[in-house]
N, C-alpha and C. Protein backbone atom coordinates (compact mmCIF):
# COMPACT_ATOMS: atom_id res chain seq x y z
N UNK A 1 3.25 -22.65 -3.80
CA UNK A 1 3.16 -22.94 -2.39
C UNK A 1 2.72 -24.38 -2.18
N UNK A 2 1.79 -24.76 -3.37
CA UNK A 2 1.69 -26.33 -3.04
C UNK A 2 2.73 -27.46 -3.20
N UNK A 3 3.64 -27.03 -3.63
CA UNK A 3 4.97 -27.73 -4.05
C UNK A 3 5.70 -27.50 -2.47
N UNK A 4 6.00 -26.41 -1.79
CA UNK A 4 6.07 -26.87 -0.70
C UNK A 4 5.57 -27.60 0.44
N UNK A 5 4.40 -27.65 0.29
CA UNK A 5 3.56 -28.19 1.19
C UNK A 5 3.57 -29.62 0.82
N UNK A 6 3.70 -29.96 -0.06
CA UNK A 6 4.06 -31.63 -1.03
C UNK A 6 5.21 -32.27 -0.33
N UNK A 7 6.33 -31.11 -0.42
CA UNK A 7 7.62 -31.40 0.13
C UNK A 7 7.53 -31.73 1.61
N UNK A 8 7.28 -30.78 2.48
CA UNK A 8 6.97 -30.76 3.60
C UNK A 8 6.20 -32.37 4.14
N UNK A 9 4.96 -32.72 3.36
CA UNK A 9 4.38 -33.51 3.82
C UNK A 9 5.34 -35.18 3.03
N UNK A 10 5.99 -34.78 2.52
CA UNK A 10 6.57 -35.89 2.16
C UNK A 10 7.69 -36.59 3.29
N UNK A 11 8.41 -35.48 3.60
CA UNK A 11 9.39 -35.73 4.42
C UNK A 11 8.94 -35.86 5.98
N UNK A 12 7.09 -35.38 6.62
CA UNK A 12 6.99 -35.66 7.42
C UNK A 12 6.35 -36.94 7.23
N UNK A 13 5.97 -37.73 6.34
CA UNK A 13 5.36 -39.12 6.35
C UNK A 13 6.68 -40.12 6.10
N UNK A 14 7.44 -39.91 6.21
CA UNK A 14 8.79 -40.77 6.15
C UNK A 14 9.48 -40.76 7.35
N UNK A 15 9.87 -42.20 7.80
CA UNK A 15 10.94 -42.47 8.53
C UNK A 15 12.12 -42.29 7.84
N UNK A 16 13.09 -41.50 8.50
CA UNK A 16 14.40 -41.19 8.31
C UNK A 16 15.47 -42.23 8.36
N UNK A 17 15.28 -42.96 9.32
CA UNK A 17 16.25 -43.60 9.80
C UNK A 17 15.98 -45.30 8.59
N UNK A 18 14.85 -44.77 7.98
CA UNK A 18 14.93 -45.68 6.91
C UNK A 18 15.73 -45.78 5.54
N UNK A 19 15.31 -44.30 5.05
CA UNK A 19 16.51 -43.80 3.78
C UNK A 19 17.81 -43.77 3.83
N UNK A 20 18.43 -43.66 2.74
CA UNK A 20 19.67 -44.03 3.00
C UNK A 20 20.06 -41.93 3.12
N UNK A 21 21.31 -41.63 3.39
CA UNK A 21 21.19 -40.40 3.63
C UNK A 21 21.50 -39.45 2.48
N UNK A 22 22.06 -40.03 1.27
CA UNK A 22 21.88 -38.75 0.14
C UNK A 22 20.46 -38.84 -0.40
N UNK A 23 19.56 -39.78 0.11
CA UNK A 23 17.80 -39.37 -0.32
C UNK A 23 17.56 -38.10 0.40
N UNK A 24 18.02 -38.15 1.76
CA UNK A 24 17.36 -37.64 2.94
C UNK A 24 18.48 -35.56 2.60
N UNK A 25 19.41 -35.68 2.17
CA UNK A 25 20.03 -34.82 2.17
C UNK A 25 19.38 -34.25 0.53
N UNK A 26 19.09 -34.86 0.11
CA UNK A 26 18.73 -34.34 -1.47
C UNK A 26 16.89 -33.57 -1.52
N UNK A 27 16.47 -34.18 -0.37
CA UNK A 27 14.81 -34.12 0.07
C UNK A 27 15.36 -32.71 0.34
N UNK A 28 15.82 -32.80 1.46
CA UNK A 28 16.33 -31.21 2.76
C UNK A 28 16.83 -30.24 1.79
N UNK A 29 17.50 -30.41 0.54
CA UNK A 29 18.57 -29.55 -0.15
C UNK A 29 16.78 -28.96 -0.96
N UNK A 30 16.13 -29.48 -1.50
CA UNK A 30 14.80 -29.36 -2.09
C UNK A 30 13.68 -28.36 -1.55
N UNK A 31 14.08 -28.86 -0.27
CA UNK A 31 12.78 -28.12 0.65
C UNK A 31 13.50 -26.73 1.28
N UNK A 32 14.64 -26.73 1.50
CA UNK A 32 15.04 -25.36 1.47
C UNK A 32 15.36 -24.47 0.63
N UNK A 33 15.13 -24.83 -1.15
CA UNK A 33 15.38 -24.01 -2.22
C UNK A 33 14.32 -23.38 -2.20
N UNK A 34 12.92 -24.64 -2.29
CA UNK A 34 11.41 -24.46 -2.03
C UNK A 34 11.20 -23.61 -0.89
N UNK A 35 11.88 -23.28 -0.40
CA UNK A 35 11.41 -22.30 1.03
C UNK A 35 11.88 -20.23 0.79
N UNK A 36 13.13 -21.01 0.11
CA UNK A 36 14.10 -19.67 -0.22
C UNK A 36 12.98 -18.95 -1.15
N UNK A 37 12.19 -19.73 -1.97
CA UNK A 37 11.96 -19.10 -3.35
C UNK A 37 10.41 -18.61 -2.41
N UNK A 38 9.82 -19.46 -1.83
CA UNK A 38 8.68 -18.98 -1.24
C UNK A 38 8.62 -17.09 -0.16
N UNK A 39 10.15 -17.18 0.09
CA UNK A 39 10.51 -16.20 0.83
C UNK A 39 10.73 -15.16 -0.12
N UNK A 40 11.10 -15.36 -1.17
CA UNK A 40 11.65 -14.69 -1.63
C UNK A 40 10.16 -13.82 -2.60
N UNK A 41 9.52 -14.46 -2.60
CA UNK A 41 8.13 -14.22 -3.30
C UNK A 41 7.19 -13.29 -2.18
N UNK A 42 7.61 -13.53 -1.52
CA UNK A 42 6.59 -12.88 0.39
C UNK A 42 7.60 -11.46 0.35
N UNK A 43 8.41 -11.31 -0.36
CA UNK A 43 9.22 -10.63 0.01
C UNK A 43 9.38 -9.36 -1.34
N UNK A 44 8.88 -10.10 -2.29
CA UNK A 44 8.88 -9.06 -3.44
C UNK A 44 7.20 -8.53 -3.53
N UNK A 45 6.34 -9.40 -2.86
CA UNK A 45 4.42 -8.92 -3.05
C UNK A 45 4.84 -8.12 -1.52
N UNK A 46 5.32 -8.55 -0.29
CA UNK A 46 5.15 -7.24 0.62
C UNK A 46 5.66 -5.82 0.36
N UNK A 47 6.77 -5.76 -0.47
CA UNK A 47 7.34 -4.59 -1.12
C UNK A 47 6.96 -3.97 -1.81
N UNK A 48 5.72 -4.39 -2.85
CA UNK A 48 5.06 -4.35 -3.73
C UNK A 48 3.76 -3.53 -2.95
N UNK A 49 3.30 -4.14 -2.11
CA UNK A 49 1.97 -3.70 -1.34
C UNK A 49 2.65 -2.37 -0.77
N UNK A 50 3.78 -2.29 0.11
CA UNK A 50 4.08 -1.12 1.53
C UNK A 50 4.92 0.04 0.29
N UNK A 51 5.12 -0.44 -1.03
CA UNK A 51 5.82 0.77 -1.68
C UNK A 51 4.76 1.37 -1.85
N UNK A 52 3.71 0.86 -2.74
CA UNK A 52 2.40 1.37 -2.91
C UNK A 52 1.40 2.21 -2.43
N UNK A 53 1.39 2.00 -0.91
CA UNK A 53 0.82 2.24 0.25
C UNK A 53 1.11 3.85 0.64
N UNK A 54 2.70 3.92 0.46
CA UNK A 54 3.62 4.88 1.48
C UNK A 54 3.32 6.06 0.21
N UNK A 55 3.20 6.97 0.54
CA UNK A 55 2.81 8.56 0.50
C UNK A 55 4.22 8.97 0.95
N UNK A 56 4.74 9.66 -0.68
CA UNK A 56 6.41 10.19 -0.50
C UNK A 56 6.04 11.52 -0.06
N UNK A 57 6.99 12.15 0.97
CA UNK A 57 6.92 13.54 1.51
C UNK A 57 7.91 14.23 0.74
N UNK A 58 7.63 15.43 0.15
CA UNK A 58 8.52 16.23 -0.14
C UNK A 58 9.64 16.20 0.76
N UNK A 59 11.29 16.58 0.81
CA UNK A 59 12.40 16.76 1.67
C UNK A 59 12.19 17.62 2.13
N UNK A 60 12.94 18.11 3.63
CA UNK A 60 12.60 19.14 4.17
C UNK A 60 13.96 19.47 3.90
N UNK A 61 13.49 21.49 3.70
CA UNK A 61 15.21 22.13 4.06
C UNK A 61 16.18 22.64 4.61
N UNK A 62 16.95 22.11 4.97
CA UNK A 62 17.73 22.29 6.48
C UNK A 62 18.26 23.39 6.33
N UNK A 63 18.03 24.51 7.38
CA UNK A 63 18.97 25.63 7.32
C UNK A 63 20.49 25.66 7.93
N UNK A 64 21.41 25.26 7.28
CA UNK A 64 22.95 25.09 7.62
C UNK A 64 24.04 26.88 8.12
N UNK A 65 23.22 27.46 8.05
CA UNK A 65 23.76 28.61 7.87
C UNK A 65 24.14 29.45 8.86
N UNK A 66 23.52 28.23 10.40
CA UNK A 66 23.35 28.79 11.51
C UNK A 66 24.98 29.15 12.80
């Protein structure tokens, strides 16, 4: 997470209109891999926590016979 936050603060202490634009497109291509993977991590520990959590119910049995 500190690697994003690196990223993040890098690209907000820079003028844009200074870089040339494959810096500026190569920064952005960076910080959204860095974002994907951060999501993707929030996303395997919340699954991790609410599988854990959840209390499986036996199935109930439907009477079809009606």
């Amino acid at each position: 997470m500190s690697d994003l936050a690196t990223a993040i603060d890098n690209l907000a202490a820079e003028d844009p209109s200074e870089l040339p634009l494959g810096t500026i497109t190569e920064q952005l291509m960076d910080l959204h891999w860095q974002m994907a993977r951060l999501q993707a991590q929030i996303a395997r520990r919340t699954h991790l926590r609410t599988a854990a959590s959840r209390v499986r119910k036996p199935p109930v049995a439907v009477n079809t016979t009606n």
